[in-house]
Protein backbone atom coordinates (compact mmCIF):
# COMPACT_ATOMS: atom_id res chain seq x y z
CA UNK A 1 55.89 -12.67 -55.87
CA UNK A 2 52.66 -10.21 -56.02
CA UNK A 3 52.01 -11.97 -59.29
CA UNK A 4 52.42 -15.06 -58.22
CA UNK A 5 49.46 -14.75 -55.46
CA UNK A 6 47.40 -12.77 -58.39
CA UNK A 7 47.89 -16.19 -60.24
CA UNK A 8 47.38 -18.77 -57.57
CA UNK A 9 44.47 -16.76 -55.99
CA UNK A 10 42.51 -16.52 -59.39
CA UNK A 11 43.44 -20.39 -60.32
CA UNK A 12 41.79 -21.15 -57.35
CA UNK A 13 38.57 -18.88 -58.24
CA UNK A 14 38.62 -20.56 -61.43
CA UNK A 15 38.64 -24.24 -59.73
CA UNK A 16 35.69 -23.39 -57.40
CA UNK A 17 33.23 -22.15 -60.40
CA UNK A 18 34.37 -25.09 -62.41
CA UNK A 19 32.66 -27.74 -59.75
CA UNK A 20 30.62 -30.31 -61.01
CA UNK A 21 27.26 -29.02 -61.49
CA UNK A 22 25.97 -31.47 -58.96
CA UNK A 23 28.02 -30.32 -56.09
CA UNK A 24 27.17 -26.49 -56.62
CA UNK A 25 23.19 -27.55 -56.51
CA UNK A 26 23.83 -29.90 -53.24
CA UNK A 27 25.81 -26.45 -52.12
CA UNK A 28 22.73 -23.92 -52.85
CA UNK A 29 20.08 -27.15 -51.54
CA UNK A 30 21.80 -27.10 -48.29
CA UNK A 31 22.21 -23.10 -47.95
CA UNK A 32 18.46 -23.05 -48.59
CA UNK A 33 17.35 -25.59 -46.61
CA UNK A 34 19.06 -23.90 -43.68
CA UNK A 35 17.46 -20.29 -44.13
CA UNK A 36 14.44 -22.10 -44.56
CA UNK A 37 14.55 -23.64 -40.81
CA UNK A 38 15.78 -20.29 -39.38
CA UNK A 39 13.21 -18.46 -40.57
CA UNK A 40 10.74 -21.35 -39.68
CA UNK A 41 12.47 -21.37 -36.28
CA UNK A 42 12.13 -17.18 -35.98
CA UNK A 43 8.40 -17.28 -37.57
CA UNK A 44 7.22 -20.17 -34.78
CA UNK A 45 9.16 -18.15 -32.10
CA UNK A 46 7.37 -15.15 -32.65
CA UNK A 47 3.84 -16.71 -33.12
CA UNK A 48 4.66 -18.68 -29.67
CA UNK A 49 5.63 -15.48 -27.48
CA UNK A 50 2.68 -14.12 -29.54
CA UNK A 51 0.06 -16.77 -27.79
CA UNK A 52 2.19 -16.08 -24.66
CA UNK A 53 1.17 -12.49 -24.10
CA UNK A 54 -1.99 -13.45 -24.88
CA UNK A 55 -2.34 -16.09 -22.38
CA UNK A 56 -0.51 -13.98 -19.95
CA UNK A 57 -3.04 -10.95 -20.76
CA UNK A 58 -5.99 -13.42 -20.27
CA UNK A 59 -4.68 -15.10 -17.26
CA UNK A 60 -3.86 -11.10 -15.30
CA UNK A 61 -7.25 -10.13 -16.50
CA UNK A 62 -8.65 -12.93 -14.99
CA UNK A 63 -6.54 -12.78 -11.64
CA UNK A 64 -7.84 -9.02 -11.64
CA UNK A 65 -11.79 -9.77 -12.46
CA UNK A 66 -11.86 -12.61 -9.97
CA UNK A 67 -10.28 -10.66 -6.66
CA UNK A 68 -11.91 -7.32 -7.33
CA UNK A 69 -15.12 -7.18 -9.95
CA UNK A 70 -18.15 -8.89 -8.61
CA UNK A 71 -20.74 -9.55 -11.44
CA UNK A 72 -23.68 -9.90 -9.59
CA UNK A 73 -25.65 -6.48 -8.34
CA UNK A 74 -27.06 -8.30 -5.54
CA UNK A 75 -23.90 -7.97 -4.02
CA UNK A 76 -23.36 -4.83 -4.61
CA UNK A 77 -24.53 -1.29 -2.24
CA UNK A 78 -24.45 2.67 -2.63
CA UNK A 79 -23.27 4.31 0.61
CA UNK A 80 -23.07 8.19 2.48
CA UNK A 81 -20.09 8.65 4.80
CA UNK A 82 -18.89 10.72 7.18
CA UNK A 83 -14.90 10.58 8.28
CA UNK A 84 -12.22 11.55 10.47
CA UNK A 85 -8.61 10.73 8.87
CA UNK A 86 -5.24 12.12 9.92
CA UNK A 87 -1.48 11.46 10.35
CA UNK A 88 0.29 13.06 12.78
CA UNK A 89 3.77 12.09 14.43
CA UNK A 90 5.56 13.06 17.18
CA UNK A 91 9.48 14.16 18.22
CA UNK A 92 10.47 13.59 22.18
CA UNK A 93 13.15 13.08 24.74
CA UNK A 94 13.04 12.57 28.31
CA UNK A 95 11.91 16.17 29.17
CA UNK A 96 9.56 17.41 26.46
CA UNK A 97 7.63 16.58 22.95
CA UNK A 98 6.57 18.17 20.46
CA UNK A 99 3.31 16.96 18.76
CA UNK A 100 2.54 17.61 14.96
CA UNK A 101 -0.96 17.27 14.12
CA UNK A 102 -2.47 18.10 10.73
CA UNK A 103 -5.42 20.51 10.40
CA UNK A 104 -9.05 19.95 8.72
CA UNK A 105 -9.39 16.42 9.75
CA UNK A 106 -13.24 15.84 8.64
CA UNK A 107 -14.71 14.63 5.56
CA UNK A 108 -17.62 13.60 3.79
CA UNK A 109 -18.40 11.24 0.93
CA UNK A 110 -19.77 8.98 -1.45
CA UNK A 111 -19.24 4.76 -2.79
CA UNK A 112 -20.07 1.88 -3.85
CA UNK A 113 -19.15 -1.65 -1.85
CA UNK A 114 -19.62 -5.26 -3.34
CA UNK A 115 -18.44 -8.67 -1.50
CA UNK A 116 -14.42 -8.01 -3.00
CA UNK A 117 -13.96 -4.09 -3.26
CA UNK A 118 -14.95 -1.09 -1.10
CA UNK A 119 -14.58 2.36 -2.88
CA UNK A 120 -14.90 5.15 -1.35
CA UNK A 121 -14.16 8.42 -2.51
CA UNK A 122 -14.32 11.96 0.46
CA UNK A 123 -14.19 15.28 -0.07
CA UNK A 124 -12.30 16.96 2.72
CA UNK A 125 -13.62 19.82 4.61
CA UNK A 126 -11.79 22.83 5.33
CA UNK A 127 -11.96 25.66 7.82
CA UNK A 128 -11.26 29.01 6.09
CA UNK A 129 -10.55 31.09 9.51
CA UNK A 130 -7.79 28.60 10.27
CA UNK A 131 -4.61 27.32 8.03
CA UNK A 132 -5.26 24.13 6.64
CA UNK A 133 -3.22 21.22 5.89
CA UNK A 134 -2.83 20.01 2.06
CA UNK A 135 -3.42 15.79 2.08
CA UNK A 136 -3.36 12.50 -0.28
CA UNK A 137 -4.68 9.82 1.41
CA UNK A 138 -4.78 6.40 -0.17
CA UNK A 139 -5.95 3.70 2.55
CA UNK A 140 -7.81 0.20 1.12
CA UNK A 141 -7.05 -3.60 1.83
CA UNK A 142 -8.88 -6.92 1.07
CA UNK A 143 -9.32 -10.26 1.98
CA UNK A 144 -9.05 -13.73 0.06
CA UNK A 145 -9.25 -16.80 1.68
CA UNK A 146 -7.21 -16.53 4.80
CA UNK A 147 -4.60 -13.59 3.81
CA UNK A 148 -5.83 -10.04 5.19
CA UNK A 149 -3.90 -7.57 3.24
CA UNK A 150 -3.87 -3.50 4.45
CA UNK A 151 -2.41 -1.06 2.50
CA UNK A 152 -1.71 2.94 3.27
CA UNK A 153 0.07 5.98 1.12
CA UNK A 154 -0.52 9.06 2.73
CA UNK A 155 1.44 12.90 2.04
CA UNK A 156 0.33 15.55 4.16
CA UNK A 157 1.88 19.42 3.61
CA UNK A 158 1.65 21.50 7.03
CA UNK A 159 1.33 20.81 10.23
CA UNK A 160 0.16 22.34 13.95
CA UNK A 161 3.14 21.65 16.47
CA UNK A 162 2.04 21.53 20.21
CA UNK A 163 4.42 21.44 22.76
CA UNK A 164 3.86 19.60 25.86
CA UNK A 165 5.69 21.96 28.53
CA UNK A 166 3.24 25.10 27.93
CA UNK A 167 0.32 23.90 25.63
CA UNK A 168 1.33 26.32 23.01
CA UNK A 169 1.16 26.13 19.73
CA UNK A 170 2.68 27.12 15.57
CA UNK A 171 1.48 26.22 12.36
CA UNK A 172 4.02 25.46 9.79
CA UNK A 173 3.00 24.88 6.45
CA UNK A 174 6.74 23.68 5.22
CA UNK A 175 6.69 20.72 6.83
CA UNK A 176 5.75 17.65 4.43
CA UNK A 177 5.17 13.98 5.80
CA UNK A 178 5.04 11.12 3.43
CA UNK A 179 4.16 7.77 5.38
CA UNK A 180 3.26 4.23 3.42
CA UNK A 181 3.31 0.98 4.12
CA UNK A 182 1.59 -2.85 3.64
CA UNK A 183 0.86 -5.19 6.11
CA UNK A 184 -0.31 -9.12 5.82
CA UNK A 185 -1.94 -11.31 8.00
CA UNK A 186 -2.39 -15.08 7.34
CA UNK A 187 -5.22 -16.64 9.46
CA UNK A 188 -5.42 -19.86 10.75
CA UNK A 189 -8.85 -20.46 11.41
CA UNK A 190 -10.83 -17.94 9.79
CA UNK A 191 -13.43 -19.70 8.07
CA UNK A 192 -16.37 -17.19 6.70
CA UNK A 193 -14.29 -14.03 8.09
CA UNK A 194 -14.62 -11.20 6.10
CA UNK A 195 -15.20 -7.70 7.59
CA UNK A 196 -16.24 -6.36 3.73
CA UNK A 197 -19.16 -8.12 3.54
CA UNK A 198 -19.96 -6.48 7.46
CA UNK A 199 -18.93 -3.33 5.98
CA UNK A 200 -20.70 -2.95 2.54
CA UNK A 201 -24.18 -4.17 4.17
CA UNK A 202 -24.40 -7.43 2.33
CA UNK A 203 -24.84 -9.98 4.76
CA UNK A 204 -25.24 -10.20 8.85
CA UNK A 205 -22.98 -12.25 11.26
CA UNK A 206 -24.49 -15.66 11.94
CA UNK A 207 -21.82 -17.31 14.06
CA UNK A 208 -18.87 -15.86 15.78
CA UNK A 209 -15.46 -16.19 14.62
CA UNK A 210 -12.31 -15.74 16.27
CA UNK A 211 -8.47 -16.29 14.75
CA UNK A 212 -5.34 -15.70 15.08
CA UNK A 213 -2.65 -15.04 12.54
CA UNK A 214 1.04 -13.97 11.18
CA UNK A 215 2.68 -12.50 8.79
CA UNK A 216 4.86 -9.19 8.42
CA UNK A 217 4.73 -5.40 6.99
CA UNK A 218 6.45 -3.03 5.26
CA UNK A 219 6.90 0.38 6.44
CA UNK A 220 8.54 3.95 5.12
CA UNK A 221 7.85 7.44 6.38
CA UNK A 222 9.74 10.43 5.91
CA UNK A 223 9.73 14.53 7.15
CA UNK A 224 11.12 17.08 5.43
CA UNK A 225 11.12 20.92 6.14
CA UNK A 226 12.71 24.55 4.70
CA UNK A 227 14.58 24.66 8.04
CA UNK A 228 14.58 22.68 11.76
CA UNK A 229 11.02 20.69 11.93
CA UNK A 230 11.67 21.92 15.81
CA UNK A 231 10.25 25.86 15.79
CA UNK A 232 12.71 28.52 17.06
CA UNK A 233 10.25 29.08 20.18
CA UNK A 234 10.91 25.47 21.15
CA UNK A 235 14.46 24.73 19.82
CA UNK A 236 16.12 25.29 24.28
CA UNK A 237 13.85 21.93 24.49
CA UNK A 238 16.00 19.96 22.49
CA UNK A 239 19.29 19.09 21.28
CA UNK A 240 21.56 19.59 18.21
CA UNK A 241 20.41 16.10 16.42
CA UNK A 242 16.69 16.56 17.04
CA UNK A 243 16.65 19.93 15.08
CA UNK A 244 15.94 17.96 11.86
CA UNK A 245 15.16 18.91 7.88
CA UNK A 246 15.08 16.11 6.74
CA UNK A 247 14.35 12.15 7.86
CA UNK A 248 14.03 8.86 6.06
CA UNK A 249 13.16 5.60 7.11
CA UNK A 250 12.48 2.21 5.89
CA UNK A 251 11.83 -0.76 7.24
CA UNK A 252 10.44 -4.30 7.38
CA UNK A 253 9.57 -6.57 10.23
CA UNK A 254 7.40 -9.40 11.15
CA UNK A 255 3.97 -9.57 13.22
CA UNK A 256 1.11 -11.37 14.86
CA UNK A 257 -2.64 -10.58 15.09
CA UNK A 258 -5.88 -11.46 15.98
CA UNK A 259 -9.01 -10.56 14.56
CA UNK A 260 -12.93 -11.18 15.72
CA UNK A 261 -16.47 -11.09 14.27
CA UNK A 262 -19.46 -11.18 16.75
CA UNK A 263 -22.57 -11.94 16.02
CA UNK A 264 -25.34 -9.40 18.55
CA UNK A 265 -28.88 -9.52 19.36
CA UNK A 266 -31.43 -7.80 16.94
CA UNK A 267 -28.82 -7.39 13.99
CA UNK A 268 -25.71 -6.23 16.13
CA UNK A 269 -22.79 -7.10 15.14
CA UNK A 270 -19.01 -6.07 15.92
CA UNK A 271 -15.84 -6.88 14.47
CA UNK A 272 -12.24 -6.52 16.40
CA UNK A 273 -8.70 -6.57 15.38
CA UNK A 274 -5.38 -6.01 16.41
CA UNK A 275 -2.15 -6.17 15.36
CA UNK A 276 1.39 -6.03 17.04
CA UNK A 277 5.15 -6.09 15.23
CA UNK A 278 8.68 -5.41 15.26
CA UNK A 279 11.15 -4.32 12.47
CA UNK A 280 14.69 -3.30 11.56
CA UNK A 281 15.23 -0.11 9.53
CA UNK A 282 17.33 1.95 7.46
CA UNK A 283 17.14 5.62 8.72
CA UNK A 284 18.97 8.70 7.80
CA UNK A 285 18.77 12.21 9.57
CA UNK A 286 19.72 15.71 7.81
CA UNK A 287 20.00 18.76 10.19
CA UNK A 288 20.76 22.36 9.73
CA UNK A 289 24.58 21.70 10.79
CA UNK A 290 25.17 17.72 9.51
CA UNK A 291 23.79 14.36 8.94
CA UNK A 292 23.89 11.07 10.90
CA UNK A 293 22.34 7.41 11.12
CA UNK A 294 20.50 6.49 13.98
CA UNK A 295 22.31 3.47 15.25
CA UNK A 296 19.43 1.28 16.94
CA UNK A 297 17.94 0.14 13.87
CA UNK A 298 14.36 -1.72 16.05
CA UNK A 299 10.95 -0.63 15.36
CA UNK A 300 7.71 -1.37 17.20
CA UNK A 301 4.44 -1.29 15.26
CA UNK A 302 0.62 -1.54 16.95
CA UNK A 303 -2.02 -1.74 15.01
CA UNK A 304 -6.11 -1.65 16.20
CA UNK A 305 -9.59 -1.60 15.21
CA UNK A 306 -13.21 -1.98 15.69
CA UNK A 307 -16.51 -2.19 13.45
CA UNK A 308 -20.00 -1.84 15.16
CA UNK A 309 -22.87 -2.24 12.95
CA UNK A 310 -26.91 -3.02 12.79
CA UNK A 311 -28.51 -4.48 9.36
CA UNK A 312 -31.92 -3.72 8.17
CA UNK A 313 -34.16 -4.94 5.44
CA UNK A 314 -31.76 -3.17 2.57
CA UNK A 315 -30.38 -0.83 4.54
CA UNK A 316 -27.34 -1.22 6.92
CA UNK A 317 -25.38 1.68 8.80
CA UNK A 318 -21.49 1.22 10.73
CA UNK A 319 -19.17 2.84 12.48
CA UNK A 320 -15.44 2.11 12.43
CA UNK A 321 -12.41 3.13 14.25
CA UNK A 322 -8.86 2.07 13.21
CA UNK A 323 -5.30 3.29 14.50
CA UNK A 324 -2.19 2.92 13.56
CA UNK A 325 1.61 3.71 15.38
CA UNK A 326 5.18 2.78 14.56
CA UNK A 327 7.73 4.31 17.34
CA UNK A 328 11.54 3.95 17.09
CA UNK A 329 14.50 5.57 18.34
CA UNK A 330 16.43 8.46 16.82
CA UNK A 331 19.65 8.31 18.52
CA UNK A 332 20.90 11.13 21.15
CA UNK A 333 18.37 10.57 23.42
CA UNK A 334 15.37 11.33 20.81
CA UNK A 335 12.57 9.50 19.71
CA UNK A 336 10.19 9.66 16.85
CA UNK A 337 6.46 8.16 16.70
CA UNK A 338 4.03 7.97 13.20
CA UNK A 339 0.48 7.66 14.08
CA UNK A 340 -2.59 7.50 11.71
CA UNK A 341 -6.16 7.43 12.62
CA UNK A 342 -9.53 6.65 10.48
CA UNK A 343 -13.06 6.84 11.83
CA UNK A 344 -15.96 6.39 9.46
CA UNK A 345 -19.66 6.53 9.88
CA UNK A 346 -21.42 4.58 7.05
CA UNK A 347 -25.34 4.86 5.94
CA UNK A 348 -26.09 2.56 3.23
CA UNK A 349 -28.45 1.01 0.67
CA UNK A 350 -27.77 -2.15 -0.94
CA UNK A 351 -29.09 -2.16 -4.41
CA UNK A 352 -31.02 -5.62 -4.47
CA UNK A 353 -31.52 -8.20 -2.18
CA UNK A 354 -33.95 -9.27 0.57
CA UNK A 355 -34.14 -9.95 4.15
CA UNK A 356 -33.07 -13.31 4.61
CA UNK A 357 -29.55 -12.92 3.37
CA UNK A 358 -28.92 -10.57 6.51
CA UNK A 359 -30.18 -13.59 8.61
């Protein structure tokens, strides 16, 4: 039987390679012609997702150049700052609180502001008779057409604690707070508004302009410490669940606004905004003894700020104040606050120009 397949399988061998020539040539034509059109198929693939980076590459460095590099130098201006920046939160029930408020607030610095980007870059100064707190602060927004976009990363290591039953006060330096967010505002009616051009000098208010808007935010913040974030002299003040080591929280909500640009006598000018929201969150609380998940999930966010500034010839000079809180509940009677807080006072040159564009 073994022989028998032997034979039948090598008669058949023997009937294939004895084909007609012409049928073994229309064979190897169509084999060719088919590897031929896959690798015409692979080559024109690649060369198309080739031209499509490209395109895409061109098209982001476009997007890029035309929100944030401005060509021309009369719109650009060198600037000297002075600032106050800090985040600070705050742990409370219906008897007492305990406020934690970062050290060596002040700063100094120097930047450059055109018509689409403000950078500035401080130097912070520190006390070296007190303990100071170690800080990243990223804070920056813009504004195209009618969307006002703010954005905020901040991580500050140690902390001053104040309690509100005897004024007296610890510094802790293991305590870490990492707070970020972005908010958006669409507005309606907001026709030349732009508080960059107020606030890198380049051109003065000519009309006032008031609108209101929507939109919504993101928010996260979390605290962190080697032991309770509530200091042994304090810890009769408060409960089991508000001795925390660590807290998360994230969130997103929705919110309305308002904003303002006013044109005063003699080169005044002031801008106004504000900003109120609501959001539900995730949060998650560690203590020394367990863990647990707040059950009210709500959070209220306010949001404020002003701009007063005078224009003159090419120089210009501001001063801004914005704040920022985001309060929720923490279950078992506590409650937990974020608050951040930039001032700036601006002098500033602008590097060409005249006097009519601040007309």
């Amino acid at each position: 039987m073994e022989d028998y397949n032997k034979i039948k399988l090598t008669s058949s061998f023997s009937r294939f390679i004895n084909f007609p020539i012409s049928i073994k040539t229309r064979i190897g034509f169509i084999l060719k012609r088919r590897t031929l059109l896959l690798l015409f198929f692979l080559i024109n693939t690649l060369c198309w997702s080739q031209d499509l980076d490209k395109t895409d590459s061109v098209q982001t460095t476009n997007l890029i150049d035309s929100l944030l590099i401005d060509h021309d130098l009369r719109n650009w201006s060198v600037r000297l700052f002075g600032n106050v920046k800090g985040q600070g939160f705050k742990l409370s029930n219906d008897d007492a609180s305990l406020t934690y408020i970062p050290n060596n607030l002040f700063g100094v610095g120097i930047g450059v502001a055109t018509r689409k980007l403000i950078l500035d870059i401080a130097f912070n100064l520190k006390d070296k008779s007190t303990e100071n707190t170690d800080r990243f602060d990223l804070q920056g927004g813009f504004i195209f057409d009618k969307n006002v976009i703010d954005f905020y990363f901040q991580i500050y290591d140690g902390f001053n604690i104040e309690n509100s039953l005897n004024s007296s006060s610890v510094f802790r330096d293991d305590i870490k707070s990492i707070d970020g967010g972005i908010d958006y505002l669409y507005l309606f009616n907001a026709g030349e508004y732009s508080q960059n051009l107020l606030r890198s000098g380049l051109k003065g208010q000519k009309q006032n302009i008031f609108s209101f808007g929507v939109g919504g935010f993101l928010v996260y913040n979390q605290i962190s410490a080697d032991t309770s974030i509530v200091p042994q002299e304090f810890i009769s003040d408060f409960n089991e669940q508000a001795r925390i080591t660590n807290m998360t929280n994230y969130g997103i909500g929705a919110m309305g606004g308002l904003a303002g640009l006013f044109k005063l006598p003699s080169n005044f000018y002031v801008g106004v905004g504000a900003k109120a929201g609501i959001a539900l969150t995730i949060k998650n609380a560690e203590t020394e003894t367990g863990s647990y998940n707040p059950n009210n999930p709500v959070l209220y966010k306010l949001n404020g700020s002003i701009l007063f500034g005078y224009l003159w010839n090419r120089f210009y000079t501001n001063i801004s104040f914005r704040a920022s809180t985001h309060a929720s509940s923490l279950g078992f009677e506590n409650n937990g606050a974020f608050a951040l807080l930039n001032g700036k006072l601006v002098l500033g040159y602008r590097i060409k120009g005249n006097k009519k564009s601040f007309n």
